[in-house]
Protein backbone atom coordinates (compact mmCIF):
# COMPACT_ATOMS: atom_id res chain seq x y z
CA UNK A 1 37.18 46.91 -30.73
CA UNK A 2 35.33 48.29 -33.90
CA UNK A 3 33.89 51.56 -34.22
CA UNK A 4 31.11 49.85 -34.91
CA UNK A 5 31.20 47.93 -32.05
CA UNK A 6 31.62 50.65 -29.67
CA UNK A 7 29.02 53.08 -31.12
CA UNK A 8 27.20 50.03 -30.71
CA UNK A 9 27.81 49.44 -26.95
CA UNK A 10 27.56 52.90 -26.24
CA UNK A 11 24.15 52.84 -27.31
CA UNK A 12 23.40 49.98 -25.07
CA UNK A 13 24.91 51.65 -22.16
CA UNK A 14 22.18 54.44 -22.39
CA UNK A 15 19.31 52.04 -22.44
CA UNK A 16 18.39 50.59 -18.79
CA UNK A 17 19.76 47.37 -17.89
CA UNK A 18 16.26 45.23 -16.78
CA UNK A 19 18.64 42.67 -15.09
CA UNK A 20 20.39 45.01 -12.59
CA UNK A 21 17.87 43.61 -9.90
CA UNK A 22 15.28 41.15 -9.64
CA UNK A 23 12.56 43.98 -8.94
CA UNK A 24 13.42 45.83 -11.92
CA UNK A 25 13.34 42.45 -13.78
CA UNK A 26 10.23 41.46 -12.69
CA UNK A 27 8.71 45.32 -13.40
CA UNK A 28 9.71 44.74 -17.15
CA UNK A 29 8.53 41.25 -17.57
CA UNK A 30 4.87 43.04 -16.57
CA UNK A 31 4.81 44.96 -19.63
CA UNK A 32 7.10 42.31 -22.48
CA UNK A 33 6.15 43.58 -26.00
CA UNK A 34 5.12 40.25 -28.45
CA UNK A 35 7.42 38.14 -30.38
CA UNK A 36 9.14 40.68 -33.39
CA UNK A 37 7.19 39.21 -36.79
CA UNK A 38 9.22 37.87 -39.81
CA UNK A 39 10.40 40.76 -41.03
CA UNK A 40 9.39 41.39 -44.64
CA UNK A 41 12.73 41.01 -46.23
CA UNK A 42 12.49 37.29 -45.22
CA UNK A 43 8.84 36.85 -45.86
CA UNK A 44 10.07 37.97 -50.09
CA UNK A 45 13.46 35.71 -49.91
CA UNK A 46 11.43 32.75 -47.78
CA UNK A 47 8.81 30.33 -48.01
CA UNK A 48 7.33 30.85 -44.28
CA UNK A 49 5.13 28.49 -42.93
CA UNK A 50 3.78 28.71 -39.49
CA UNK A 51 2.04 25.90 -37.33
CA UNK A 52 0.92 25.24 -33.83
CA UNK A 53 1.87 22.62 -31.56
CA UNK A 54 0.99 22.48 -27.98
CA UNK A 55 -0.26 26.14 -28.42
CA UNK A 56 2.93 27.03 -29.34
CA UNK A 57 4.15 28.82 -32.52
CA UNK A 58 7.06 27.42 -34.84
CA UNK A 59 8.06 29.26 -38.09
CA UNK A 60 9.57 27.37 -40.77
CA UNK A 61 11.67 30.02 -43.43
CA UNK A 62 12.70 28.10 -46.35
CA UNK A 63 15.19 30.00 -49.13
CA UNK A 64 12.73 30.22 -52.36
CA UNK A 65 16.35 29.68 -54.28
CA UNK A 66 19.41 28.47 -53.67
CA UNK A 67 17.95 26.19 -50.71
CA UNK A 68 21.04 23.59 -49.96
CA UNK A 69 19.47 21.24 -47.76
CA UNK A 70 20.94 21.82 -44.09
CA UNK A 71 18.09 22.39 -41.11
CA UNK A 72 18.42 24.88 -38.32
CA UNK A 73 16.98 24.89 -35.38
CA UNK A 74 17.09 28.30 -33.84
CA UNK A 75 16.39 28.78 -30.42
CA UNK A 76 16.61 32.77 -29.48
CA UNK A 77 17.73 34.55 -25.92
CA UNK A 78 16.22 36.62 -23.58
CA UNK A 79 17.07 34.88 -20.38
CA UNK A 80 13.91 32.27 -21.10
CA UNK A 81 12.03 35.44 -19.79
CA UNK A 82 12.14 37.71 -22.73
CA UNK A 83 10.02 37.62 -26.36
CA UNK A 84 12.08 36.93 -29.89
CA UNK A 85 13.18 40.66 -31.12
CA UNK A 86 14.12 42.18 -34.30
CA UNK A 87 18.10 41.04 -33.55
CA UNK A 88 17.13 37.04 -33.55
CA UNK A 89 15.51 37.76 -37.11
CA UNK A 90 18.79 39.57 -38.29
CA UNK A 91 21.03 36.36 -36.99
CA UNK A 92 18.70 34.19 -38.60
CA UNK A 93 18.36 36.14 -41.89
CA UNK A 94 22.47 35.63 -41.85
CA UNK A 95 22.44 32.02 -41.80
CA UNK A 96 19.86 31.64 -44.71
CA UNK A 97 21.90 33.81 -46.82
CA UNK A 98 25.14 32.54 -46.45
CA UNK A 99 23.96 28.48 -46.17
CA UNK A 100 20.57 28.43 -47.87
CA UNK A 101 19.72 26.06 -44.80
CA UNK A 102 15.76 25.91 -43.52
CA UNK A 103 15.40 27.34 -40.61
CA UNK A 104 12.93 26.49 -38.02
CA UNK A 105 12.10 28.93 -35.02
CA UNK A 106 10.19 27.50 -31.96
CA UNK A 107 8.42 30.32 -29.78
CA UNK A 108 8.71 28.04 -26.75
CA UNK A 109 6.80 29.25 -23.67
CA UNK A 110 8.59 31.42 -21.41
CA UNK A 111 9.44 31.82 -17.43
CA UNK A 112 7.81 32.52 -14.99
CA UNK A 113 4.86 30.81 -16.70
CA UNK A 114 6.51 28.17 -18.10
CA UNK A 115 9.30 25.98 -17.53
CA UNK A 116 12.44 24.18 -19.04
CA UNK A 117 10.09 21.02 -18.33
CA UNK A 118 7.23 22.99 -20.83
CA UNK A 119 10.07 23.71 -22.88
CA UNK A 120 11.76 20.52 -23.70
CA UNK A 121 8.10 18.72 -24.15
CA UNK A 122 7.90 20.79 -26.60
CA UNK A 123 11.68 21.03 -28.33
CA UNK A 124 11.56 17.04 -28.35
CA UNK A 125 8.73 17.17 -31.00
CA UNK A 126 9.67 19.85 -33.05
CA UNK A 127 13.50 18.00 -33.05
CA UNK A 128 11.82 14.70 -34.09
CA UNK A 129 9.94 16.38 -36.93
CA UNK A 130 12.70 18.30 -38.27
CA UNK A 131 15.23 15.51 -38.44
CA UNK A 132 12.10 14.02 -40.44
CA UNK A 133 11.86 16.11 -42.84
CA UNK A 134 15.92 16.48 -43.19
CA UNK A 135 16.86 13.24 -44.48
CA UNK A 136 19.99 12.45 -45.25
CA UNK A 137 20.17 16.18 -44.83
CA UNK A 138 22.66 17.24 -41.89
CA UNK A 139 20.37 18.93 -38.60
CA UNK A 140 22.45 21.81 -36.88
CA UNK A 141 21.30 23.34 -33.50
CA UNK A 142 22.09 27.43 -32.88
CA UNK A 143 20.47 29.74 -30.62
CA UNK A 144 21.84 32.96 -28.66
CA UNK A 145 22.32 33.51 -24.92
CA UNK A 146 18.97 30.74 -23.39
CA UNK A 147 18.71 29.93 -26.47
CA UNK A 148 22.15 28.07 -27.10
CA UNK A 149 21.94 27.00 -23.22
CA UNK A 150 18.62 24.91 -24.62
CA UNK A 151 20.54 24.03 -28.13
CA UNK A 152 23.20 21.88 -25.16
CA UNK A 153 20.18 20.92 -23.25
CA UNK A 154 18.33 19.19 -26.25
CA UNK A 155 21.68 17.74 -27.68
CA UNK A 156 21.92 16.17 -24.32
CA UNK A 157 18.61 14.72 -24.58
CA UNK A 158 19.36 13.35 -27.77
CA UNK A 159 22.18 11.59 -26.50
CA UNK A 160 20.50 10.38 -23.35
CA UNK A 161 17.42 9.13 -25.29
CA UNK A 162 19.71 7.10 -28.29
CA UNK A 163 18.01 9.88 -30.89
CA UNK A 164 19.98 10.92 -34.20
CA UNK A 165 22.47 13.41 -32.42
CA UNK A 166 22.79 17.31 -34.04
CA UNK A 167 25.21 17.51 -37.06
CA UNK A 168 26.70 20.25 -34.18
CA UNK A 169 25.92 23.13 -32.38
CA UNK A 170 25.96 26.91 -33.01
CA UNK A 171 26.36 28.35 -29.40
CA UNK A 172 26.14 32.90 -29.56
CA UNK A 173 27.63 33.90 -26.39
CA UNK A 174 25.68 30.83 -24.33
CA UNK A 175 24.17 30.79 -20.78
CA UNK A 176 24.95 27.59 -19.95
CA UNK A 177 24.87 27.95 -16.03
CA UNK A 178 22.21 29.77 -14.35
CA UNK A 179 23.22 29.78 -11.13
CA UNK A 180 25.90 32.56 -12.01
CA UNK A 181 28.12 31.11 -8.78
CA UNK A 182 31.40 31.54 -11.51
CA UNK A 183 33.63 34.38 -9.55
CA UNK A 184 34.78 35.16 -12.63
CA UNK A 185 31.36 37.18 -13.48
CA UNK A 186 31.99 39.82 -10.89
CA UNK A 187 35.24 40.69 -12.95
CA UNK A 188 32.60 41.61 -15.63
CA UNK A 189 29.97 43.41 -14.60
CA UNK A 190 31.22 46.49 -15.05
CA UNK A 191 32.06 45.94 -18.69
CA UNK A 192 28.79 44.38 -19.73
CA UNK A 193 25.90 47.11 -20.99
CA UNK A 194 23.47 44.60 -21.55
CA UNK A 195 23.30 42.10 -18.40
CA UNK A 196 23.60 41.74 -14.63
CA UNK A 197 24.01 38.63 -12.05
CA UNK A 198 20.85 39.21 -10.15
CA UNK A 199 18.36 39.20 -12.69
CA UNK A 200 19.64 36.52 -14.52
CA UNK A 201 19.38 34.89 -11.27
CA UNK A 202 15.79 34.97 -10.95
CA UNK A 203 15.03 34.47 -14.49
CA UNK A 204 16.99 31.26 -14.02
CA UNK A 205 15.62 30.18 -11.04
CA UNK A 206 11.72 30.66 -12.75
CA UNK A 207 13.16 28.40 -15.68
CA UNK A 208 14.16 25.42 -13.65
CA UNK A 209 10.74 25.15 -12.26
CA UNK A 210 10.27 21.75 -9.58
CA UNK A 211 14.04 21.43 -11.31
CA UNK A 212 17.49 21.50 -9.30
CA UNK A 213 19.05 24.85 -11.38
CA UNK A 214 21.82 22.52 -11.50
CA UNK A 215 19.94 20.12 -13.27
CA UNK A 216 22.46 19.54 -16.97
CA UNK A 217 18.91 20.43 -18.62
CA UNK A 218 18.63 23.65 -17.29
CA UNK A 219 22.54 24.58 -16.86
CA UNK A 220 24.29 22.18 -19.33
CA UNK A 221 27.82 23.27 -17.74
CA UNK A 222 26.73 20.70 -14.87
CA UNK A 223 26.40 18.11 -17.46
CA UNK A 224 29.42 15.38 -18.23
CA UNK A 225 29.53 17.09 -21.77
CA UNK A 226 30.74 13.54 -23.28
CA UNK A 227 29.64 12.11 -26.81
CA UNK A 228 28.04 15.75 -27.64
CA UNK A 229 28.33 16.68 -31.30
CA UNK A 230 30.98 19.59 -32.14
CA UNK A 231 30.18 22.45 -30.87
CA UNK A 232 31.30 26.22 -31.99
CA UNK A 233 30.97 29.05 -29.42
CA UNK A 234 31.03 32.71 -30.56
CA UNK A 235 31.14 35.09 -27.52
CA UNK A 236 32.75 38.18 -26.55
CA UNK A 237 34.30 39.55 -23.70
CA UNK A 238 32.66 42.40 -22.82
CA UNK A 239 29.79 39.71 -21.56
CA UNK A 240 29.45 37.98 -17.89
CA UNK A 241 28.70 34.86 -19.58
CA UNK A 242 32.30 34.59 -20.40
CA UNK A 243 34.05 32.58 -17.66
CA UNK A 244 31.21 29.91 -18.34
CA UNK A 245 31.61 29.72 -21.62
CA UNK A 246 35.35 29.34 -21.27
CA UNK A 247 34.78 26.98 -18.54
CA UNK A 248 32.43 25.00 -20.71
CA UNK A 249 34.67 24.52 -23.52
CA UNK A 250 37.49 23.60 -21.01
CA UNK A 251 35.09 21.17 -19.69
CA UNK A 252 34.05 19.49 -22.88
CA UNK A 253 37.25 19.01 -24.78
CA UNK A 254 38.57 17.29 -21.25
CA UNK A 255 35.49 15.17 -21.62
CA UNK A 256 36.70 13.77 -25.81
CA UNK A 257 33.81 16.63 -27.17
CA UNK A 258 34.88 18.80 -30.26
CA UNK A 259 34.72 22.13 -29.06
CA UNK A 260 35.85 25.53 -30.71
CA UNK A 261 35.23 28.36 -28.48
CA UNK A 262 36.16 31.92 -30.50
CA UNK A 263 36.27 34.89 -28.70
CA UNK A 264 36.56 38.85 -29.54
CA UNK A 265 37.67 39.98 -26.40
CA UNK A 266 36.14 43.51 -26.93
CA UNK A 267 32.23 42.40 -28.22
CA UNK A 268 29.30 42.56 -26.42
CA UNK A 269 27.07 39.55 -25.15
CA UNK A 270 25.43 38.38 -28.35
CA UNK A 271 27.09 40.62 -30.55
CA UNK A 272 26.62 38.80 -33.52
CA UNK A 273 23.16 40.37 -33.69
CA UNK A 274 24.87 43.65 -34.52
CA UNK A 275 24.91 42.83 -38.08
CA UNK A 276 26.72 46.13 -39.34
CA UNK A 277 29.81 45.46 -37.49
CA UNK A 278 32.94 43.41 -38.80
CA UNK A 279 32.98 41.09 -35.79
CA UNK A 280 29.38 40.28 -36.52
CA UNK A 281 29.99 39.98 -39.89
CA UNK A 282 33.34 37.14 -39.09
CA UNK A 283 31.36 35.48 -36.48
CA UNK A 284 27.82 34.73 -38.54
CA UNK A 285 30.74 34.00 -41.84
CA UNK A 286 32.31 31.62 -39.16
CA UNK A 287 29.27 29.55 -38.43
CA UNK A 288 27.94 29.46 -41.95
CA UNK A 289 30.85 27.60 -43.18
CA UNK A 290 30.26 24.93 -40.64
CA UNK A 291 26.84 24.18 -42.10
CA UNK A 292 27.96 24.47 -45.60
CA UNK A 293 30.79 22.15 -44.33
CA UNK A 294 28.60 19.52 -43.21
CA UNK A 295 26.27 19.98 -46.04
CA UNK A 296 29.02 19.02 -48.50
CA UNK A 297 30.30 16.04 -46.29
């Protein structure tokens, strides 16, 4: 582990962990802050266009120069219960740097109000008009924690529904199984700052909605995981969305999928948005070169 990385976790550890139960999470969800705005370093390298569609926001940052070509969809975490915060912005600020790629943020509607049903209504349109716009261009999907659980849920869709499939997917330490049944998560409670079982739990439970949580839409992990686009995981260990993630990979390469799962066995969940340290820096380098890959292909 960095210095970096444990200054960094040590931090965490003195904030309160809103997962620990579902009374505390349900406490914090009473008083969520609003989405972090596009911070103003973006808003001077960007183009940023905002629209509404089914009363939902999606911001559109386009690189003024140096714009390559490649789309990203980013969906961000928070256990489909939490806002965007100033972390998402630094992930995404990453991959415009190092790609020059578009990215496009949906603010899709979160639990308990909403649903993965509310959710992928809306994620099928914005999909459709991105891959629009793109072209000939190649259409990646990324997203942290929820967020890369829905980037597996829509790529599913796309397969079950005959649409142009994702050039691949970006997955930052993924939830990919909300019922958090793995016993493998118990192992890792103790080392994880940031997140607990039972919230996630409940937050899970909100998201499925009139859904089974094993439904592959809500936890893609239940899915067959065949003729999925590659797939790169970045997740740490230090994180009780580990054995999922490992058991997702395991589960998609036996199924013919391309998938690279990369692991620091000493980061934090969604450590990537900890921009000032090295592993950060070698995961976000990582997943850039995909998307300039496929931009050159």
């Amino acid at each position: 582990m960095s210095l970096a990385m444990k200054l960094t976790e040590l931090l965490l550890r003195r904030k309160p962990n809103v997962f620990v139960t579902e009374e505390r999470l349900r406490e914090a969800l009473g008083h969520n802050p609003p989405d972090a705005p596009v911070p103003e370093s973006l808003r001077r390298s960007c183009l940023v266009s905002t629209e509404t569609v089914d009363g939902h926001e999606i911001i559109t940052l386009t690189p003024e120069s140096g714009a390559t070509g490649p789309e990203v969809i980013y969906f961000h975490g928070g256990a489909y219960v939490r806002p965007l915060v100033s972390a998402h912005w630094r992930i995404i600020a990453a991959l415009i740097r190092q790609t020059g790629a578009t990215v496009t943020v949906p603010l899709y509607g979160l639990a308990p109000r909403h649903t993965a049903d509310d959710a992928y209504r809306f994620l099928d349109s914005v999909y459709r008009t991105v891959v629009q716009r793109a072209g000939d261009h190649p259409v990646f999907l990324a997203g942290d924690s929820c967020g890369a659980g829905l980037s597996v849920g829509l790529a599913i869709r796309c397969r079950d529904e005959g649409l142009r499939p994702p050039a691949g997917l970006l997955l930052f330490s993924p939830w990919v199984d909300v019922t958090m049944t793995n016993p493998g998560i118990a192992t890792l409670t103790g080392l994880d700052p940031m997140l607990a079982p039972a919230g996630f739990v409940a937050a899970g439970r909100d998201w499925a909605g009139d859904r089974s949580v094993t439904d592959p839409l809500v936890s893609p992990l239940h899915d067959t995981l065949k003729d999925l686009p590659p797939i790169s995981i970045y997740q740490g260990g230090h994180d009780i969305l580990l054995p999922d993630a490992e058991k997702f990979a395991a589960k998609g390469r036996a199924a013919g999928t391309h998938v690279d799962l990369h692991l620091w066995p000493t980061a934090i969940h969604v450590f990537v948005g900890a921009g000032w340290t090295p592993e950060a820096r070698q995961a976000l380098r990582d997943a850039a070169d995909r998307i300039r890959s496929a931009a050159r292909d």
